[in-house]
Protein backbone atom coordinates (compact mmCIF):
# COMPACT_ATOMS: atom_id res chain seq x y z
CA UNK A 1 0.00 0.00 0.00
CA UNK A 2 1.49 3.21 -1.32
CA UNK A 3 1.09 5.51 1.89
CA UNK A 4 0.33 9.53 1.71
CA UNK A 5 2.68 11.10 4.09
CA UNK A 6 0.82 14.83 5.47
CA UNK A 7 2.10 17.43 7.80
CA UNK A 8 -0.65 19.58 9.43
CA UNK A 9 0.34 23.16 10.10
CA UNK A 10 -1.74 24.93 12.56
CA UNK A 11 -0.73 27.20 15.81
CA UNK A 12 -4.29 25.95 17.18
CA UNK A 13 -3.17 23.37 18.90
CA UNK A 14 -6.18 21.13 19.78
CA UNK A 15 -7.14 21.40 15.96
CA UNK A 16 -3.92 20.42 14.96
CA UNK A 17 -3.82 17.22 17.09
CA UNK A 18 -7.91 16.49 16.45
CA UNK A 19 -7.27 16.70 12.77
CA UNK A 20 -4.00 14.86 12.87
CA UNK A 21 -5.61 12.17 14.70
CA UNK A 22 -8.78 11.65 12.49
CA UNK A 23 -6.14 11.63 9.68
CA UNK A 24 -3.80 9.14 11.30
CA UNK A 25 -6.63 6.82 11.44
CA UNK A 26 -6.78 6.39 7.78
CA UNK A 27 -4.77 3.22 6.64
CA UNK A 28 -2.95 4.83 3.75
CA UNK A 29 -2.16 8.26 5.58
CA UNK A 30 1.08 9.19 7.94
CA UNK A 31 0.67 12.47 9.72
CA UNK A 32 2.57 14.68 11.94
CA UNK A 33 1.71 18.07 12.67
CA UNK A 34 3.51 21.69 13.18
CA UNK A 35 2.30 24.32 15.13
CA UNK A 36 4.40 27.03 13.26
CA UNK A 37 5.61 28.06 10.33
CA UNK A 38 9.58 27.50 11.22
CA UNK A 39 8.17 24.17 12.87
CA UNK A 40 7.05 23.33 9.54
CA UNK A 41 10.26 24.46 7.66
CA UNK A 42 11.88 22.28 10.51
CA UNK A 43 9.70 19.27 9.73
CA UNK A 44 10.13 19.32 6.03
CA UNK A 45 13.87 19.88 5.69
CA UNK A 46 14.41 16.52 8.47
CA UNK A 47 12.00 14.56 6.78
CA UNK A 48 13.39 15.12 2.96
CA UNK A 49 17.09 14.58 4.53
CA UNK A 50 16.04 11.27 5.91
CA UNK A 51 14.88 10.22 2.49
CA UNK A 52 11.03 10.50 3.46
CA UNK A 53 9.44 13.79 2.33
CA UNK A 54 5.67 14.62 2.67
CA UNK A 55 3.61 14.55 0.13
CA UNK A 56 0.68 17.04 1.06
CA UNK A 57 1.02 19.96 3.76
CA UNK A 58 -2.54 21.54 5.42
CA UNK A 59 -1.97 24.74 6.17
CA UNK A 60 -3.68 27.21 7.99
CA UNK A 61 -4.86 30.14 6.13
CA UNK A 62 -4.99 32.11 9.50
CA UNK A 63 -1.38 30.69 10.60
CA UNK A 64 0.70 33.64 12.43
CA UNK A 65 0.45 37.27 11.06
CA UNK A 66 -2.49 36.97 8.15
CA UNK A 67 -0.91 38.30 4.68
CA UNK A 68 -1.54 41.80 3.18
CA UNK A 69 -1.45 41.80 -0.53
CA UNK A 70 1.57 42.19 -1.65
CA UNK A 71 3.56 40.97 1.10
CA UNK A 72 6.89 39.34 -0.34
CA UNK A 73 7.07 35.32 -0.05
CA UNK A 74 9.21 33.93 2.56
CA UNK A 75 12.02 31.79 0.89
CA UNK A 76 12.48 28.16 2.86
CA UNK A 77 16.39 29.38 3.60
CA UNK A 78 15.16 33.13 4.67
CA UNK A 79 13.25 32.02 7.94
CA UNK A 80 14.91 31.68 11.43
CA UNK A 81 14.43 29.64 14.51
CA UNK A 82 12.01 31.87 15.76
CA UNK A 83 10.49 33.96 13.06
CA UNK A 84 7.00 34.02 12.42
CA UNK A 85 5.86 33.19 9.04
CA UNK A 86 2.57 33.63 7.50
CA UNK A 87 0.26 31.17 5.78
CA UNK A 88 0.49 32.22 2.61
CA UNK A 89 4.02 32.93 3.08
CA UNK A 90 4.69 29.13 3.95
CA UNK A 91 2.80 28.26 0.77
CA UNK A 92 4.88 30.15 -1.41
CA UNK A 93 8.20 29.05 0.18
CA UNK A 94 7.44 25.55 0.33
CA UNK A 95 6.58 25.68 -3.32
CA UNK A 96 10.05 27.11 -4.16
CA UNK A 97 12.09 25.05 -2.01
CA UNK A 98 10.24 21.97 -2.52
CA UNK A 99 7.96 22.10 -5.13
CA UNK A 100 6.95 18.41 -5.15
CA UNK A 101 4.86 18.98 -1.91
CA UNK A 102 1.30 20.21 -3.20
CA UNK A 103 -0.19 22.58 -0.05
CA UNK A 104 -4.02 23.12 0.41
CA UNK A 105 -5.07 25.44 2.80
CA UNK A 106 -7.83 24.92 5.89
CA UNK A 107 -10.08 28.37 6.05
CA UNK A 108 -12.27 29.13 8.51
CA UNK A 109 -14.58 31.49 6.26
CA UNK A 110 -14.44 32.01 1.94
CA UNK A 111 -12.36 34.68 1.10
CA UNK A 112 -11.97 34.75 -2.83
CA UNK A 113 -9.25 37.25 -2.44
CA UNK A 114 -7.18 35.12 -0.34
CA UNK A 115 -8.26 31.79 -1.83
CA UNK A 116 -6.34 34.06 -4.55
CA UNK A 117 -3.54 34.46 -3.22
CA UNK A 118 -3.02 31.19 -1.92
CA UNK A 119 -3.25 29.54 -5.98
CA UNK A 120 -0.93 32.49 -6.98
CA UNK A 121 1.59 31.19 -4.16
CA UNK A 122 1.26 28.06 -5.63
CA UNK A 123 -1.21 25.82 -3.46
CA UNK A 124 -3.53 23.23 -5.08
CA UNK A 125 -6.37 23.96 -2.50
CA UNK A 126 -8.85 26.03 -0.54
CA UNK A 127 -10.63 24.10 2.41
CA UNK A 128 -13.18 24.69 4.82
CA UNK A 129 -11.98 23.82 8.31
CA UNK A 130 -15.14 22.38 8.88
CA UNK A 131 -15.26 20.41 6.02
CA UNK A 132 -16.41 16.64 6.53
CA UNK A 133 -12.94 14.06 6.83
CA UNK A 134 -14.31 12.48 3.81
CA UNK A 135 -14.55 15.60 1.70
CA UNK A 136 -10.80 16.36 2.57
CA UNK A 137 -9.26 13.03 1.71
CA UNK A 138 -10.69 13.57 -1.42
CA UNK A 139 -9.07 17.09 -1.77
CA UNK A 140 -5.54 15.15 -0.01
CA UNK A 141 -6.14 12.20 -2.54
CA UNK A 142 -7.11 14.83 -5.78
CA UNK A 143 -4.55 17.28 -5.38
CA UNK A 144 -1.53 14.26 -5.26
CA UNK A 145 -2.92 14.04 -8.89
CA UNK A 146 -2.10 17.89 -9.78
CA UNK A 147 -6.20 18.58 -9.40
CA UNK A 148 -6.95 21.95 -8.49
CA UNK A 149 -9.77 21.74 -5.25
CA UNK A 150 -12.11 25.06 -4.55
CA UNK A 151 -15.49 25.11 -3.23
CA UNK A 152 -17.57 25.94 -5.67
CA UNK A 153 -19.43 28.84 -3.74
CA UNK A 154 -15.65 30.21 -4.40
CA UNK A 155 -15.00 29.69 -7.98
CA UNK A 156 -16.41 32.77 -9.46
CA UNK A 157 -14.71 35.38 -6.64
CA UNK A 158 -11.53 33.45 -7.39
CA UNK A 159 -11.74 34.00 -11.11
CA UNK A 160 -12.70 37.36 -10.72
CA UNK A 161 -9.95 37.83 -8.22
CA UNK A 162 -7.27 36.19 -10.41
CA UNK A 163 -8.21 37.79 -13.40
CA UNK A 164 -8.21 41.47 -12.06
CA UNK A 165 -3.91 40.48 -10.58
CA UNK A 166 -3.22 39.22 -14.12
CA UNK A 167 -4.68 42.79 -15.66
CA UNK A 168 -2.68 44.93 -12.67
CA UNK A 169 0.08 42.79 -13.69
CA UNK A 170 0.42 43.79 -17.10
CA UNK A 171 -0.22 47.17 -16.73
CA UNK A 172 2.90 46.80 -13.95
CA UNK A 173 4.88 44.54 -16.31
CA UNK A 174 4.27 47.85 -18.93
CA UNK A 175 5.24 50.25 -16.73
CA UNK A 176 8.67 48.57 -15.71
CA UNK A 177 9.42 48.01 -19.39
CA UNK A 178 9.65 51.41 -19.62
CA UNK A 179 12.68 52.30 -17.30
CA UNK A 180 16.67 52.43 -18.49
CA UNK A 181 18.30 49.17 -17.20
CA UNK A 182 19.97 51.16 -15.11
CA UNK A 183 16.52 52.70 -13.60
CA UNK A 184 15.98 49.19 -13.08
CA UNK A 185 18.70 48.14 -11.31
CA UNK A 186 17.89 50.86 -8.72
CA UNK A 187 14.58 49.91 -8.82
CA UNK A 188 15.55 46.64 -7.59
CA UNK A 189 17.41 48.17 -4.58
CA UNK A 190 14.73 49.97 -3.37
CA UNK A 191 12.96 46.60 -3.74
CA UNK A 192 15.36 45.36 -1.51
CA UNK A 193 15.22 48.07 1.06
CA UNK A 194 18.31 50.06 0.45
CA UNK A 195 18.08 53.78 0.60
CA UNK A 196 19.92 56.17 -1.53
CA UNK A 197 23.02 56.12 0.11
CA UNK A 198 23.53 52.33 0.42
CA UNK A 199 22.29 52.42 -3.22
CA UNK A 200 24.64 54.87 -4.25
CA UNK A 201 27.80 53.31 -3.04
CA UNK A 202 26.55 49.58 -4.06
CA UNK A 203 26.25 51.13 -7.77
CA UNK A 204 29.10 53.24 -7.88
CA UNK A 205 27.24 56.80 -8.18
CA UNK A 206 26.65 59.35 -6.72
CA UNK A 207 23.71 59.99 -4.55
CA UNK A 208 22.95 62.92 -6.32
CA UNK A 209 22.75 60.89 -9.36
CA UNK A 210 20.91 57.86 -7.60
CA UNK A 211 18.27 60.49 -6.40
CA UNK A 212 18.00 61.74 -10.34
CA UNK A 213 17.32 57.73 -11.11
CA UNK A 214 14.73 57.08 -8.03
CA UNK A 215 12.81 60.30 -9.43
CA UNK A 216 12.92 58.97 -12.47
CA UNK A 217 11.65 55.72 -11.75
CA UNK A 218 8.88 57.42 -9.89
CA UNK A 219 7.78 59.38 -12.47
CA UNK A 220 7.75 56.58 -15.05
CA UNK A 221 5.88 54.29 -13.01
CA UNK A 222 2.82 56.93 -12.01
CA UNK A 223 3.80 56.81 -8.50
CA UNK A 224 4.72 59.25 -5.64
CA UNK A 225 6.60 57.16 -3.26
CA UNK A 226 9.18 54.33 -2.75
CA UNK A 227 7.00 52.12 -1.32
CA UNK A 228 4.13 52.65 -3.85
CA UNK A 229 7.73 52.03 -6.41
CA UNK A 230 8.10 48.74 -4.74
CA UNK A 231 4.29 47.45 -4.76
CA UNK A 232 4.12 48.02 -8.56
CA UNK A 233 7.99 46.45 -9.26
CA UNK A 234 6.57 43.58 -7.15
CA UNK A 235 3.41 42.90 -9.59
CA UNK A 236 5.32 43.11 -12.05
CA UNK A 237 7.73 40.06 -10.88
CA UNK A 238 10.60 42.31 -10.19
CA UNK A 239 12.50 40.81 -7.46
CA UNK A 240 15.55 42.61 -4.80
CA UNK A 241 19.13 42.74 -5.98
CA UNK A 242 20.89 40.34 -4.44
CA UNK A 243 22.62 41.40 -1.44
CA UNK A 244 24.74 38.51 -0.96
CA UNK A 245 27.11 38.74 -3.52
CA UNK A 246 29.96 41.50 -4.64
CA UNK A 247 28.78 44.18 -7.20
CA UNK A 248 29.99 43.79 -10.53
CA UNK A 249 28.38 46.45 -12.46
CA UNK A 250 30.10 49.88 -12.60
CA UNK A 251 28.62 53.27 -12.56
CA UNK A 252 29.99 53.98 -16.12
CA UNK A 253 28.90 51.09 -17.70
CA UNK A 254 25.22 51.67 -17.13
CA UNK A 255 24.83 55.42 -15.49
């Protein structure tokens, strides 16, 4: 009997262990459950070094600080011991550190807009907490074979939800098309959080010239602030520079 390994993550912890044991009780399923999102990181980076990697996480939409839109995805190797990590975060870094797992989310209420956020992210599902047992290990069972489970009460929000991103998105995607690659280079900075002077001295300009770019950036994307900047360059899929590594672009090259 092939046997469907799933990790419940909830910080409610009698839910956690009243789910886990309903699920337990299955012959085909293993479970374990995490009460936190770095618990959950934890579980899944032990269990694919010991050869035996879950198949299907249930994650709390509610789990730790809820998501804005917009909030950046926590990559797996970004979270500490003891930072907090959203729901939808943990979808989205699961998905990009081990994109095998398929992730459906437990809800306590529908919320198309977040039922939207969790498919962008990358999960396979949108429960109801109070679903019956039956109706999830269909959802557990269906989503192992790359199906796609929403209530139906949910489906047109959802649509309407994803279709509205994918319009803001190309109108973003426009937008950032628009800028010098050196505009969007800095662009990317403030992404990452650096202000002018850190940007300035990563790029090799001077801030007076850096503040001429970030203006122009501005301007070109309709906005009148950094962080609106970084909302937009977001949409758009613009990610931060990476931080880790030594520059190798010079001011002259690209200023």
């Amino acid at each position: 009997m092939v046997r469907i390994r799933v990790l419940v993550v909830d910080d409610h912890r009698i839910f956690a262990e009243s789910l886990a044991a309903a699920l337990a009780a299955e012959p085909d399923v293993d479970v374990s459950a995490a009460g936190s999102g770095p618990a959950a990181l934890r579980c899944l980076e032990r269990a694919a070094a010991e050869g035996r990697r879950f198949d299907v996480l249930l994650v709390d939409a509610d789990l730790g600080v809820p998501a804005p839109e917009g909030r950046p995805a926590v990559p797996v190797q970004a979270v500490d011991e003891d930072g907090a990590v959203d729901g939808i975060s943990l979808v989205s870094g699961v998905r990009s550190g081990q994109p095998q797992v398929r992730v459906v989310v437990l809800a306590e209420k529908d919320d198309p807009a977040r039922a939207a956020l969790a498919l962008q992210a990358g999960a396979s599902g949108w429960v109801a907490k109070d679903c019956s047992l039956s109706r999830l290990l269909t959802v557990i069972r269906g989503v192992l074979r790359d199906e796609t489970h929403l209530p139906p009460a949910l489906l047109t929000g959802v649509l309407r939800e994803l279709t509205a991103a994918r319009r803001h998105r190309t109108e973003s995607e426009r937008l950032v098309e628009s800028l010098t690659p050196r505009e969007r280079e800095v662009l990317r900075c403030m992404v990452a959080g650096l202000g002018r002077k850190a940007v300035a001295e990563r790029l090799y300009l001077s801030p007076h010239t850096v503040r001429t770019h970030m203006q122009n950036v501005l301007g070109k994307l309709g906005v009148h602030s950094t962080l609106a900047a970084v909302a937009l360059a977001r949409r758009a899929g613009v990610g931060p520079v990476d931080l880790s590594g030594d520059v190798v672009e010079r001011g002259g090259q690209l200023a």
